[in-house]
N, C-alpha and C. Protein backbone atom coordinates (compact mmCIF):
# COMPACT_ATOMS: atom_id res chain seq x y z
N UNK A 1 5.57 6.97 45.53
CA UNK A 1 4.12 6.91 45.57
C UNK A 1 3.50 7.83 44.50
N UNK A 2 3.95 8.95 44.32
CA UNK A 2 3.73 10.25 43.44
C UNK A 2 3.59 9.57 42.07
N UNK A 3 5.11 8.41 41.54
CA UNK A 3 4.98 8.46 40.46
C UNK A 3 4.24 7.28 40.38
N UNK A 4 3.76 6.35 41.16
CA UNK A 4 2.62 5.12 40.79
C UNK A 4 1.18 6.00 40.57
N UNK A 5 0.90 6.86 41.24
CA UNK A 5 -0.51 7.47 40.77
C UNK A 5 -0.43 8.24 39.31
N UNK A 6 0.76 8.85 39.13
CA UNK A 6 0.48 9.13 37.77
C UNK A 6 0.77 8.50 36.71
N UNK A 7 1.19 7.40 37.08
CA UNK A 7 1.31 6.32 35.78
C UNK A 7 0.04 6.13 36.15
N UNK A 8 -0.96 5.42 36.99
CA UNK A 8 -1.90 5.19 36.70
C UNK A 8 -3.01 6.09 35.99
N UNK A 9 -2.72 7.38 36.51
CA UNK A 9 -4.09 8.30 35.88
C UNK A 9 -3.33 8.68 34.28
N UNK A 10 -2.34 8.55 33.84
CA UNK A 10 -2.04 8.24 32.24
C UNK A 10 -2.74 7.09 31.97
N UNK A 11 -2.28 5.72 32.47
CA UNK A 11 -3.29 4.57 32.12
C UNK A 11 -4.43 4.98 31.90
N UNK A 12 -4.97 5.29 32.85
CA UNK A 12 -6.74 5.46 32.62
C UNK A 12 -6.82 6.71 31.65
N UNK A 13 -6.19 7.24 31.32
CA UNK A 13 -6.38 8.60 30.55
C UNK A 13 -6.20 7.78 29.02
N UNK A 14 -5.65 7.11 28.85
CA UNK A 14 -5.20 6.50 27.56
C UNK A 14 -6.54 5.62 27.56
N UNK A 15 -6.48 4.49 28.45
CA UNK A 15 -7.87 3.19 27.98
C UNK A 15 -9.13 4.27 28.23
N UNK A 16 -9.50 5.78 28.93
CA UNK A 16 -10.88 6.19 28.63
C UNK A 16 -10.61 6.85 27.14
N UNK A 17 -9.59 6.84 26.54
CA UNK A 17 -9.69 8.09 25.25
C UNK A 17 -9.74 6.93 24.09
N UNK A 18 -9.85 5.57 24.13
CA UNK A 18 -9.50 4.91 23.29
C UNK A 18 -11.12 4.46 22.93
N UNK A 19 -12.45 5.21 23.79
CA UNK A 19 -13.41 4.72 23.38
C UNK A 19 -13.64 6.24 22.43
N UNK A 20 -12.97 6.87 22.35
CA UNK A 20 -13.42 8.17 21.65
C UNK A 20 -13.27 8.36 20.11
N UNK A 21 -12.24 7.54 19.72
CA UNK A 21 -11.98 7.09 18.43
C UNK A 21 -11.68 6.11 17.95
N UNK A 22 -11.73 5.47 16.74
CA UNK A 22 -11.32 4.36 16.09
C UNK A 22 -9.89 4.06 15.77
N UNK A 23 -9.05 3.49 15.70
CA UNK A 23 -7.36 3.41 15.37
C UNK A 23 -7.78 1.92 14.44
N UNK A 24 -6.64 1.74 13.44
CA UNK A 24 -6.32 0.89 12.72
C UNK A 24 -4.91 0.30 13.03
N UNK A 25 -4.42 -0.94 13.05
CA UNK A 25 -3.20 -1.78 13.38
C UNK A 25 -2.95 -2.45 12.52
N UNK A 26 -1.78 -3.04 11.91
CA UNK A 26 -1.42 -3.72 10.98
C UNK A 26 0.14 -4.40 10.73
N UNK A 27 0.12 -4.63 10.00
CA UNK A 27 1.49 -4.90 9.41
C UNK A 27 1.51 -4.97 8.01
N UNK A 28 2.98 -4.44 7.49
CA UNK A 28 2.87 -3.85 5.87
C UNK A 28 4.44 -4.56 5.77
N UNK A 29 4.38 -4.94 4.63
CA UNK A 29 6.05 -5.59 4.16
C UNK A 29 6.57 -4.76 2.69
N UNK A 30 7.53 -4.30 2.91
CA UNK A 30 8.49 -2.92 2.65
C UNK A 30 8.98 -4.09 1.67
N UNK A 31 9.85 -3.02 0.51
CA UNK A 31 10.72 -3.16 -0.31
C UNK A 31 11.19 -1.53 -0.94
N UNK A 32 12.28 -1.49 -1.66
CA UNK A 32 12.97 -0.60 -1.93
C UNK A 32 13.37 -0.92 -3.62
N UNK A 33 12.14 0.04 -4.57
CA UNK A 33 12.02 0.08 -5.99
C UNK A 33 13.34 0.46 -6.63
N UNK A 34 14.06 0.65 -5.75
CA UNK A 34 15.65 1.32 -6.26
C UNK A 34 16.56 0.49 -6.62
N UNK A 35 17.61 0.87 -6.94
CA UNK A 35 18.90 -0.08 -7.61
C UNK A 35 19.22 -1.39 -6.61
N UNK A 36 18.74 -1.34 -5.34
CA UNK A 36 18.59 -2.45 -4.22
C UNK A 36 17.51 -2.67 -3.82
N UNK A 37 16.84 -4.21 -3.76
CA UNK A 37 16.13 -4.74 -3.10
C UNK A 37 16.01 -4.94 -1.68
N UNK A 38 15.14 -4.08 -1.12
CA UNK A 38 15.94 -4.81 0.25
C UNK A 38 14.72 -4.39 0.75
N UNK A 39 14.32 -6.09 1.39
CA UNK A 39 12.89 -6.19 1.92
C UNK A 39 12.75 -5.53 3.29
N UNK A 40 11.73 -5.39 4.20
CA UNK A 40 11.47 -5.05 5.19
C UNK A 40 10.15 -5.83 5.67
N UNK A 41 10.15 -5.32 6.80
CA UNK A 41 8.77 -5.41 7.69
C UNK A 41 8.45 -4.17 8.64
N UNK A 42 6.92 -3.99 8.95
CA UNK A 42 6.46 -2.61 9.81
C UNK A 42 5.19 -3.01 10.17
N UNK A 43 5.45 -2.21 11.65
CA UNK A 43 3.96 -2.28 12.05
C UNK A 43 3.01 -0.74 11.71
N UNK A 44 2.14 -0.64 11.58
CA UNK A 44 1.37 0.62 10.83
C UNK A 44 0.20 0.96 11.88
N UNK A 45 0.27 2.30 11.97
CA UNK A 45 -1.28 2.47 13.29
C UNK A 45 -1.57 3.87 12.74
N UNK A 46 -2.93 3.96 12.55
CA UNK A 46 -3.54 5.10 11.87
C UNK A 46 -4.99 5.39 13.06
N UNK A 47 -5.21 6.88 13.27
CA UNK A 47 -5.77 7.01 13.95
C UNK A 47 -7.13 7.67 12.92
N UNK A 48 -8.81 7.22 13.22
CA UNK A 48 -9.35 7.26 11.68
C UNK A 48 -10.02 9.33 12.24
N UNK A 49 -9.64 9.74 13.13
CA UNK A 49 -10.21 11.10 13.09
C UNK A 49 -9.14 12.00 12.53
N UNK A 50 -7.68 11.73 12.65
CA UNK A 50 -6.67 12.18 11.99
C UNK A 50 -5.92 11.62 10.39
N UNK A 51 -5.89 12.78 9.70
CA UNK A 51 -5.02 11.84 8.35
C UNK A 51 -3.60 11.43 8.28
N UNK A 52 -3.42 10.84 9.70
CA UNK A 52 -1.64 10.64 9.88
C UNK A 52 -1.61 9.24 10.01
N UNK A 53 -0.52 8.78 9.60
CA UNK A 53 -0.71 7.11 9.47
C UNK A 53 1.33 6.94 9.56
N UNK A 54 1.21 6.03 10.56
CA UNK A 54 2.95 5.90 11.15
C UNK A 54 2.88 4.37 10.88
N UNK A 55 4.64 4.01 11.03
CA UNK A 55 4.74 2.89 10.23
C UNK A 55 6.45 3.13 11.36
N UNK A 56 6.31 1.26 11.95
CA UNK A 56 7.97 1.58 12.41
C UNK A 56 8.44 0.41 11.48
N UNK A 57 10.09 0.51 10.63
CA UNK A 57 10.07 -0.04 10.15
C UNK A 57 11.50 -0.98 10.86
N UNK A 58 11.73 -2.54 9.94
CA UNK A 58 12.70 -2.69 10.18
C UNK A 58 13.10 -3.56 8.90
N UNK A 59 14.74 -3.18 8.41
CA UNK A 59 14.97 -3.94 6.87
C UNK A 59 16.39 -4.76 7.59
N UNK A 60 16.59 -5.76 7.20
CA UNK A 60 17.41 -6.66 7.21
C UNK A 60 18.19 -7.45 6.06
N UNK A 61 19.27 -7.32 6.06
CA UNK A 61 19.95 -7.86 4.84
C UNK A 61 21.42 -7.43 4.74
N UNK A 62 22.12 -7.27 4.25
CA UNK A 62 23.43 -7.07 4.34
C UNK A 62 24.06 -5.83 5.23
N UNK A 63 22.70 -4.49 5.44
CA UNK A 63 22.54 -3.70 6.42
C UNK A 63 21.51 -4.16 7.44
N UNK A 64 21.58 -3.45 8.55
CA UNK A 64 20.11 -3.12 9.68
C UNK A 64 20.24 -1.87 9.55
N UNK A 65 18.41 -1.66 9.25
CA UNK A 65 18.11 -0.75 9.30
C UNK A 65 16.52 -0.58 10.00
N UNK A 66 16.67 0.21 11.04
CA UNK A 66 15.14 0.54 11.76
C UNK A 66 14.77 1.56 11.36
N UNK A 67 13.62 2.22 11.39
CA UNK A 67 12.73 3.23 10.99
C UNK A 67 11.62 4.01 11.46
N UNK A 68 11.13 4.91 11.10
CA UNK A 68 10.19 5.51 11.62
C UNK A 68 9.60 6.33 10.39
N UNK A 69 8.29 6.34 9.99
CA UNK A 69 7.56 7.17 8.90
C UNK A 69 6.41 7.67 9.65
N UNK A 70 6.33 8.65 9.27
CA UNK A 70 4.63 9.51 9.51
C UNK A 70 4.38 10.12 8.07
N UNK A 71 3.04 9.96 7.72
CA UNK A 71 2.85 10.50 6.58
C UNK A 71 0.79 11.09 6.96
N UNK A 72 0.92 12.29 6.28
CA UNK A 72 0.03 13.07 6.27
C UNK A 72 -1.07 12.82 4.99
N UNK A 73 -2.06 12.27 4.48
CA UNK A 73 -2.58 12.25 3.53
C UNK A 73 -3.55 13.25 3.18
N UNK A 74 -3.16 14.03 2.71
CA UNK A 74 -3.79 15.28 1.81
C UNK A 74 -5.47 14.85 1.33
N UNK A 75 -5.08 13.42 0.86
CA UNK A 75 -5.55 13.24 -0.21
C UNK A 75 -6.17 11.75 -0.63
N UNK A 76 -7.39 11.40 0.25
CA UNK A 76 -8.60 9.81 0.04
C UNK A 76 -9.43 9.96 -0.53
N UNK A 77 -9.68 9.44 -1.60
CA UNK A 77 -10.78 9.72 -2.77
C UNK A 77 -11.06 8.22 -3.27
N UNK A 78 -12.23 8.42 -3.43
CA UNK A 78 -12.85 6.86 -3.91
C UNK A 78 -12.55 6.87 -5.37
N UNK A 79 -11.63 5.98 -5.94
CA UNK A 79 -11.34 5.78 -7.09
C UNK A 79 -12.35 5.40 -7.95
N UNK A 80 -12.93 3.87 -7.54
CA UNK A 80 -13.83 3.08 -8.61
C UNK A 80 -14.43 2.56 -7.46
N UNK A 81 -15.56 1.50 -7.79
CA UNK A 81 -15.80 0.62 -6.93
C UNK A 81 -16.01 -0.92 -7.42
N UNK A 82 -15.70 -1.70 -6.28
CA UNK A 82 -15.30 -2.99 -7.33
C UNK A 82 -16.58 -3.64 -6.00
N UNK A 83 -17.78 -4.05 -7.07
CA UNK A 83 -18.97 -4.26 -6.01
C UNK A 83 -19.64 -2.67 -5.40
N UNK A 84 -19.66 -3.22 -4.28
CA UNK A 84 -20.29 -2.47 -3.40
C UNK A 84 -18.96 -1.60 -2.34
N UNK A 85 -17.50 -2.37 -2.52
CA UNK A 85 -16.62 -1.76 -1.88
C UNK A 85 -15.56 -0.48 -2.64
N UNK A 86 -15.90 0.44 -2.19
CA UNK A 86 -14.60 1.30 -2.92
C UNK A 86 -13.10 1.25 -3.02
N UNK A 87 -12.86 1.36 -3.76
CA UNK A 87 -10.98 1.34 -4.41
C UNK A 87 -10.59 2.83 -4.16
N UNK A 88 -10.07 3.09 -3.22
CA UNK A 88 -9.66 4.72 -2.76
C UNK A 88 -7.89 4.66 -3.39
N UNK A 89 -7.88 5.66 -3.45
CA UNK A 89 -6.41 6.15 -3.63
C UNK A 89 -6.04 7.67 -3.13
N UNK A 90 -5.32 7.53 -1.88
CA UNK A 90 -4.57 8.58 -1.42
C UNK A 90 -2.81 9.19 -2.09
N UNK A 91 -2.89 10.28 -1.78
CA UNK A 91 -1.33 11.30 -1.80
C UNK A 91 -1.40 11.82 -0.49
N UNK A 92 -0.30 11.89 -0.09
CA UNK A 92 0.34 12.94 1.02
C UNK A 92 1.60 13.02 0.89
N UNK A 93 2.16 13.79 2.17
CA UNK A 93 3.18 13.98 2.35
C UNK A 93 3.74 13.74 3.58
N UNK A 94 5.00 13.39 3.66
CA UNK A 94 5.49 12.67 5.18
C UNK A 94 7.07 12.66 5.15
N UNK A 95 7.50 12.36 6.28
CA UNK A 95 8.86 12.18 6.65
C UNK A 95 9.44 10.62 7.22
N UNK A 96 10.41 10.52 6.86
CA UNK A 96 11.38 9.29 7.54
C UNK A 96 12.59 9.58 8.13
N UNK A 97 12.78 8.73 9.35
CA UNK A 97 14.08 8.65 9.59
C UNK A 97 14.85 7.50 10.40
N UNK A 98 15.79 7.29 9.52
CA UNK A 98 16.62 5.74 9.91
C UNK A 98 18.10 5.78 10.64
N UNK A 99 18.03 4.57 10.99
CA UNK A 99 19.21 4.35 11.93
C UNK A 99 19.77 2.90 10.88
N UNK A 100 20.64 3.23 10.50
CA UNK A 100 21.58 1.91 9.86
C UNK A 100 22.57 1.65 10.21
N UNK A 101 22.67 0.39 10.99
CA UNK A 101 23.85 -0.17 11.66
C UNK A 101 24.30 -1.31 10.21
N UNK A 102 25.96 -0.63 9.95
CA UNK A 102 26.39 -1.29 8.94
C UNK A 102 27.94 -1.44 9.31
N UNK A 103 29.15 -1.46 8.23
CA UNK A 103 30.02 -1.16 8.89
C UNK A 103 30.00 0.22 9.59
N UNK A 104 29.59 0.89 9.23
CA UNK A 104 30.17 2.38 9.67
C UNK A 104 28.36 3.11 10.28
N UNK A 105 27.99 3.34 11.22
CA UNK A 105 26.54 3.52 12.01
C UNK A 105 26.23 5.01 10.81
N UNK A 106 24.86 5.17 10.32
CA UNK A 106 24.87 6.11 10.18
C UNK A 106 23.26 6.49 10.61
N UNK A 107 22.87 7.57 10.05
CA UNK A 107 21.29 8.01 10.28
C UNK A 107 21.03 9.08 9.52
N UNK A 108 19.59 8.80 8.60
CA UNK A 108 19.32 9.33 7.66
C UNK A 108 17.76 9.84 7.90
N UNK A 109 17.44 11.31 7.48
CA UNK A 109 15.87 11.16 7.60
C UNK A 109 15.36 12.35 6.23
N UNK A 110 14.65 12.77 6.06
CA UNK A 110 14.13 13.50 5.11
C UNK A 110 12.37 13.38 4.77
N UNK A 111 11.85 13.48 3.25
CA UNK A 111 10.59 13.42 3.04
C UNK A 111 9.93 12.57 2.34
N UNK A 112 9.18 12.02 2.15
CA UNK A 112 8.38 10.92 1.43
C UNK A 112 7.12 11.61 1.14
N UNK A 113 6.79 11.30 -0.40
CA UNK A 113 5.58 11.52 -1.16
C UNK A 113 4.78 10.22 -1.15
N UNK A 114 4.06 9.52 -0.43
CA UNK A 114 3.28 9.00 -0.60
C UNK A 114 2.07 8.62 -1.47
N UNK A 115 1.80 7.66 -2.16
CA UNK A 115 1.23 7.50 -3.55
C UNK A 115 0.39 6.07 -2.78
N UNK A 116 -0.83 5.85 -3.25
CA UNK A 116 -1.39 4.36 -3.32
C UNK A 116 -2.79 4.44 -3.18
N UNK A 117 -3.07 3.04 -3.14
CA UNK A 117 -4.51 2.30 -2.81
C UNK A 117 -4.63 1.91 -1.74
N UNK A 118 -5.99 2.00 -1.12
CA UNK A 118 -6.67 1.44 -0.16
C UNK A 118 -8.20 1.06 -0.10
N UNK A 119 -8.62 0.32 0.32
CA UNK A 119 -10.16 0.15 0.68
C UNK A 119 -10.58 -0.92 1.78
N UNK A 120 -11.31 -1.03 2.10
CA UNK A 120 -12.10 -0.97 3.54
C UNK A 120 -12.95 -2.51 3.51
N UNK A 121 -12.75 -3.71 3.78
CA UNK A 121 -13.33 -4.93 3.90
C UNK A 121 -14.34 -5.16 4.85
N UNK A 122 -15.06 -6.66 4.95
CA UNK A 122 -15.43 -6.70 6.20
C UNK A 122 -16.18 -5.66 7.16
N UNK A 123 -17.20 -5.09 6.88
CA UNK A 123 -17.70 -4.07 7.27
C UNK A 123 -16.33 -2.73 7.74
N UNK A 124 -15.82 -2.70 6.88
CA UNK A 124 -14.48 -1.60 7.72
C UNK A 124 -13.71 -2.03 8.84
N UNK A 125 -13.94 -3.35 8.95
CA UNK A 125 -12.23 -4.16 9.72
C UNK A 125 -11.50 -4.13 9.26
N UNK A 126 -11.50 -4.11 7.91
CA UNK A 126 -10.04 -4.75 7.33
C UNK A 126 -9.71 -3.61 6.30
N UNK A 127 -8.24 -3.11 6.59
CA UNK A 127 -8.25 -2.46 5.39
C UNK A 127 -6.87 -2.56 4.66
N UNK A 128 -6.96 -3.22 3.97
CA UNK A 128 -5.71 -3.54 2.72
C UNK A 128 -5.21 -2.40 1.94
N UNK A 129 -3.86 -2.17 1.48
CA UNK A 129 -3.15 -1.37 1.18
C UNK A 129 -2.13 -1.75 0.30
N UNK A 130 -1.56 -0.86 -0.83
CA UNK A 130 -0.61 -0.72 -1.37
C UNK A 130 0.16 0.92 -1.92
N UNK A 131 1.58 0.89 -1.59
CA UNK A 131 2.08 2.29 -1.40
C UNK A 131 3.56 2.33 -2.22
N UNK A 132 3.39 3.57 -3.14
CA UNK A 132 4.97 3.78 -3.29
C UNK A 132 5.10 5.26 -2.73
N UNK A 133 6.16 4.98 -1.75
CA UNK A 133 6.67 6.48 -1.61
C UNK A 133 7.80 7.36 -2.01
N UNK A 134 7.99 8.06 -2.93
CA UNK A 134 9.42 7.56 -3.33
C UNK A 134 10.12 9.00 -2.16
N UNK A 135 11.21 8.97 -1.79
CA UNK A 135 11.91 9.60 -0.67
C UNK A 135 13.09 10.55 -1.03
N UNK A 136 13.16 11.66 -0.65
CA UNK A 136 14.51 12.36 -0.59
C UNK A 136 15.17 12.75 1.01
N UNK A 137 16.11 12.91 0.85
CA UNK A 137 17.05 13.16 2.67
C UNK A 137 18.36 13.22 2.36
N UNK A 138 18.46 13.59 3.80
CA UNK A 138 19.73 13.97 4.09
C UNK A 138 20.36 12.64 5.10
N UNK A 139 21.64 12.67 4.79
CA UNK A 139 22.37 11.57 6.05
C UNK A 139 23.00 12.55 6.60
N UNK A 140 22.74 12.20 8.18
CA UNK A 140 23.21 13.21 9.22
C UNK A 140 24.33 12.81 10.11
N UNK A 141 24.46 11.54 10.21
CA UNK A 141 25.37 10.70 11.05
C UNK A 141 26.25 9.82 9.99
N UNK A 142 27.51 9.37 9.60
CA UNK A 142 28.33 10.19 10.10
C UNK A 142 28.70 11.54 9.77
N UNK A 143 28.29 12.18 8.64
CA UNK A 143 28.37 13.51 7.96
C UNK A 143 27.70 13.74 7.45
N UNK A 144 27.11 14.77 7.28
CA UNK A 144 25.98 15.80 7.04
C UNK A 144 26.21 15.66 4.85
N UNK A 145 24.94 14.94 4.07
CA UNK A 145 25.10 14.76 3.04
C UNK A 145 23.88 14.51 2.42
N UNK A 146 23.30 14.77 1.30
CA UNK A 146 22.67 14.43 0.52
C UNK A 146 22.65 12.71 0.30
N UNK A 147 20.81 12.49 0.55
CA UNK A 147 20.96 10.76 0.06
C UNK A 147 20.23 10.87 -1.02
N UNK A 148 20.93 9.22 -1.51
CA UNK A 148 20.11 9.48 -3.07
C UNK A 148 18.58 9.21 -2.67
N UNK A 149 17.90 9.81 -3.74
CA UNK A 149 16.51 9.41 -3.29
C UNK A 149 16.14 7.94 -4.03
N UNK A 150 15.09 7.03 -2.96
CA UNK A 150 14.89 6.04 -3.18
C UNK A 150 13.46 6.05 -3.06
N UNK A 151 12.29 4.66 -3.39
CA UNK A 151 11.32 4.74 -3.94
C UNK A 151 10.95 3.12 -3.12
N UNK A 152 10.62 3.53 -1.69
CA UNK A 152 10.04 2.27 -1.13
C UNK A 152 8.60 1.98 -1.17
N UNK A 153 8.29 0.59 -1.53
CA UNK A 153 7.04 -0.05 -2.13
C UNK A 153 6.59 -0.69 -0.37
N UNK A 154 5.25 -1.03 -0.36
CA UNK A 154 4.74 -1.30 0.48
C UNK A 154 3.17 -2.09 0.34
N UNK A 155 3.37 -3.10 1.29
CA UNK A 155 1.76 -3.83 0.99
C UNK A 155 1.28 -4.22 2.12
N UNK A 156 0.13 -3.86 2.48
CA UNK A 156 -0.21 -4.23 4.03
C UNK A 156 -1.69 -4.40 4.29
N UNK A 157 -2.01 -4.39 5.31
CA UNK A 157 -3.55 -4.29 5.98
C UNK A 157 -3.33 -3.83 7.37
N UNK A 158 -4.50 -3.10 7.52
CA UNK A 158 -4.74 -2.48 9.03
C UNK A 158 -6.10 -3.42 9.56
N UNK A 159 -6.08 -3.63 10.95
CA UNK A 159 -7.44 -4.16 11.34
C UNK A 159 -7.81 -3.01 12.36
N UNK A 160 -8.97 -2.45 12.36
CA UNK A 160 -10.03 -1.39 12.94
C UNK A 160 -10.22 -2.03 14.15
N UNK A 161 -10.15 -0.96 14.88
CA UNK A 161 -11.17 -1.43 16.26
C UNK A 161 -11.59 -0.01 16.42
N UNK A 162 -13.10 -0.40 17.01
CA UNK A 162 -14.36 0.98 17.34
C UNK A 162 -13.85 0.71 18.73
């Protein structure tokens, strides 16, 4: 009984806090600027009172690989404006970390510099994106090692809800 009331008062604690700020949802399709191509897909949720923007990923192709990014943006500045809408371009800084089921399981995480464009459609529903982050880390599973750093590209849109 204990734990049905407090799942519920989390429920309600979550749907009353969701009128308090705005969040963005999306989906962004990954690639890897490095000596391998290897496409992906992610869902992306940015919360608009915080500059943190997460991304789970998943790449498919001769490996699986799932993911997780958070990245911190330092840095949204209105570039130009094309019309009446601005061309922003952010920097930050952020982390990843993966699980690659291949022959041999491993797991890798480290830091990502985040680089790109964004701007704001549709009265601020829509917001389209493009990102290179390029990445350094460590592989931790199966042995503790230096990965090479790689340089994943990204293109997406978030849709707003007030």
């Amino acid at each position: 009984m204990k734990s049905k009331v407090l799942g519920l008062v989390a429920g309600l604690a979550v749907f009353a806090s969701t009128g308090l700020f705005a969040f963005g949802i999306g989906l962004q399709l990954n690639g890897n600027a490095g000596e391998v191509f290897a496409p992906g897909v992610a869902v992306t949720f940015k919360v608009d009172s915080i500059p943190l923007v997460f991304a789970a990923n998943y790449f498919a192709g001769d490996t699986t690989t799932v993911g997780l990014t958070g990245d911190y943006w330092g840095l949204n500045r209105k570039l130009v404006s094309i019309g009446r809408v601005p061309l922003n371009w952010f920097f930050g800084i952020g982390f990843f970390a993966n699980a690659v089921f291949a022959d041999e399981f491993s797991m890798t995480g480290g830091m990502r510099l985040p680089l790109g464009l964004n701007m704001f459609l549709l009265d601020g529903f829509m917001e389209p994106f493009l990102q290179i982050a390029p990445s350094f880390g460590l592989t931790f599973i199966p042995s503790i090692g230096a990965d090479r750093p790689f340089f994943p590209i990204s293109a997406g849109f978030r849709l707003w809800f007030k």
